[in-house]
Protein backbone atom coordinates (compact mmCIF):
# COMPACT_ATOMS: atom_id res chain seq x y z
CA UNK A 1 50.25 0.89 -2.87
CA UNK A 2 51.93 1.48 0.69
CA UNK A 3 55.20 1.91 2.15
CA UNK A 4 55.42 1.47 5.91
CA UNK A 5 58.50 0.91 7.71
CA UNK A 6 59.96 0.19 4.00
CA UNK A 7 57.53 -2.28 3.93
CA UNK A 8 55.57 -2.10 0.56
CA UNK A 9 51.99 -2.96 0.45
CA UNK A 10 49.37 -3.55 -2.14
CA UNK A 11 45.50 -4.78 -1.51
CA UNK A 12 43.54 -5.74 -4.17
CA UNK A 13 39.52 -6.98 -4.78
CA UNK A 14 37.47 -7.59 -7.87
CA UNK A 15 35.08 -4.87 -8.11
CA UNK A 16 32.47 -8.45 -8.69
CA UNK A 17 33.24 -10.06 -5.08
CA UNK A 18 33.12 -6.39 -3.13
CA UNK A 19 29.96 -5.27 -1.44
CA UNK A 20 31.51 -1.76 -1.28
CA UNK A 21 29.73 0.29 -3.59
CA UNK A 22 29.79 4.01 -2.36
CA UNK A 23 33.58 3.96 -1.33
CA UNK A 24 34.63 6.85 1.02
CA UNK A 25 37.38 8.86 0.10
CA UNK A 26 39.94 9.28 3.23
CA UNK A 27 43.09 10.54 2.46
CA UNK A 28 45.31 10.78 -0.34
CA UNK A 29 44.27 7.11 -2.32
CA UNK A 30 43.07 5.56 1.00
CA UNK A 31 39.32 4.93 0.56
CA UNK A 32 36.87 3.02 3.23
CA UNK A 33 33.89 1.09 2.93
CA UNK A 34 30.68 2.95 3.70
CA UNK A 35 28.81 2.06 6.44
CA UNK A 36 25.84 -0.19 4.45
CA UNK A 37 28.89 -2.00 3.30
CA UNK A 38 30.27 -2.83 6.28
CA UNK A 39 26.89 -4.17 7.77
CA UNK A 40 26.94 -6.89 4.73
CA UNK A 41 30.76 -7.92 5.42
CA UNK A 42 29.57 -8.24 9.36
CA UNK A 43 26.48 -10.61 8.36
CA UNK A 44 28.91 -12.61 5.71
CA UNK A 45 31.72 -13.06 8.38
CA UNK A 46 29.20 -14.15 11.23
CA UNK A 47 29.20 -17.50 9.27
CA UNK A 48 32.46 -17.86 10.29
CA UNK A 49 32.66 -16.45 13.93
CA UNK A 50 30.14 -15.35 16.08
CA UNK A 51 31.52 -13.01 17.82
CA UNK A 52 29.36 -10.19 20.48
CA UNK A 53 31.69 -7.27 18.71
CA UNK A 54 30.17 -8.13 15.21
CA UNK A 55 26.47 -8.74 16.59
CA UNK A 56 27.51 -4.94 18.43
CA UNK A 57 28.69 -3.73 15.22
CA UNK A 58 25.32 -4.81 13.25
CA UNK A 59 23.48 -3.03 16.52
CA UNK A 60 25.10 -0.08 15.77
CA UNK A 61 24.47 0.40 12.19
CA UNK A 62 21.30 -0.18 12.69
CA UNK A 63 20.98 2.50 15.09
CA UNK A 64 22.36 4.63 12.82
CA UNK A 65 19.19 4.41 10.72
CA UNK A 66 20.67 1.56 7.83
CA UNK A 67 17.90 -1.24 7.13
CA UNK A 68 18.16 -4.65 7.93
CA UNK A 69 16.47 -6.34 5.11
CA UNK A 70 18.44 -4.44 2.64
CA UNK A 71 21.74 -5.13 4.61
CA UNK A 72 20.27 -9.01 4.31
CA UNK A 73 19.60 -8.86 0.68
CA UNK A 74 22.95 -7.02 -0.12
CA UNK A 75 24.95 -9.93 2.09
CA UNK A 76 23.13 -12.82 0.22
CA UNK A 77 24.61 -11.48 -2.60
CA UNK A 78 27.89 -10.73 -1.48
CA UNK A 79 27.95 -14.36 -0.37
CA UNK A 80 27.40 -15.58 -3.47
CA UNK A 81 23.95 -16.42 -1.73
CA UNK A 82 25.94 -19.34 0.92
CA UNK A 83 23.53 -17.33 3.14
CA UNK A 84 20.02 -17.46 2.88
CA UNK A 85 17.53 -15.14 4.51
CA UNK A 86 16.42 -17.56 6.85
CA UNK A 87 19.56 -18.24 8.02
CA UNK A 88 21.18 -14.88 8.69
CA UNK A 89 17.96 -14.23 10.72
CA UNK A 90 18.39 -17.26 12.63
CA UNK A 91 21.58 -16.00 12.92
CA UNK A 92 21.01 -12.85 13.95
CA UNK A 93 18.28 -14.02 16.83
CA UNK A 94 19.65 -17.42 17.55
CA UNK A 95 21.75 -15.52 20.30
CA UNK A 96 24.66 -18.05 20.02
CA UNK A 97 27.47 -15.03 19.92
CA UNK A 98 30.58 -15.81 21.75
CA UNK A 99 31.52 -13.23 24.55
CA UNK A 100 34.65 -11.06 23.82
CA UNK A 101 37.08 -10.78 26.54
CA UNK A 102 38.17 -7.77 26.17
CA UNK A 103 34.92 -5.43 24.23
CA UNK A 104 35.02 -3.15 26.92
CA UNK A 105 38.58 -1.68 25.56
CA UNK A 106 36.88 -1.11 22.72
CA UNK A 107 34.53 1.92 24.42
CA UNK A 108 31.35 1.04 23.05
CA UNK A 109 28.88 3.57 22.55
CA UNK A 110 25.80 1.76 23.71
CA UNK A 111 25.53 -0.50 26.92
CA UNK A 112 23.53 -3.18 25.51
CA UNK A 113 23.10 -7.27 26.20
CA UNK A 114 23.08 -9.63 23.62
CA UNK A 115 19.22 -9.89 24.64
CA UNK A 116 18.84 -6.06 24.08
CA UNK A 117 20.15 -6.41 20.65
CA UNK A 118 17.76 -9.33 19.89
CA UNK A 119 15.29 -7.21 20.48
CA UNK A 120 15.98 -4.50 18.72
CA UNK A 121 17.21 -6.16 15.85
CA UNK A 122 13.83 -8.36 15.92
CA UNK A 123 11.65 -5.06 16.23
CA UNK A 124 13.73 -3.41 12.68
CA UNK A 125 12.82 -7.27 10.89
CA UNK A 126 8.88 -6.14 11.42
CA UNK A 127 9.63 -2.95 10.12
């Protein structure tokens, strides 16, 4: 629990619905979701919105040296398997991601197209 601006605040998950399963410790009882983690809530939320930011996100952690099929087969899980493989790949190379206005704000480390990205993210599939 949280007090800010004597506001209190409380989050809570079932350990059985999150994909987090290496938790970081940051400070004090504040933990974060490791990075493998956050590459399966990215795939799960792209059936929602298809956003360039997420599809930059998945780029990034893939960069980073995390694989792709196990980010898949953690995410069908997580999903309660809503995904299938099939169609988080289509997903992932059906390049339908909506442009965000203002991505540039966010300082992106890589400057990559949506067609760069494909590519990549096609080339770690073969792996």
């Amino acid at each position: 629990e949280f007090v800010v601006k004597g506001v209190k605040l409380s989050f809570f998950v079932s350990d059985n619905l999150s994909p987090v399963t290496e938790p970081i410790e940051y400070m004090g009882n504040i933990r974060l979701a490791d990075i493998e983690s956050i590459m399966v809530m990215k795939l799960e939320v792209m059936l929602r919105r298809m956003k360039f930011r997420d599809y930059y996100d998945i780029f990034c952690i893939l960069r980073e040296g995390h694989s792709i099929h196990r980010g898949i087969e953690r995410s069908l899980k997580y999903s309660r398997h809503r995904l299938s493989t099939k169609n988080i790949i289509a997903m992932l190379l059906g390049g339908q991601f909506i442009a965000d206005d203002n991505f540039a704000t966010l300082q992106p480390k890589y400057s990559v197209t949506k067609e760069e990205i494909r590519e990549y993210i096609l080339r770690k599939l073969k792996d």
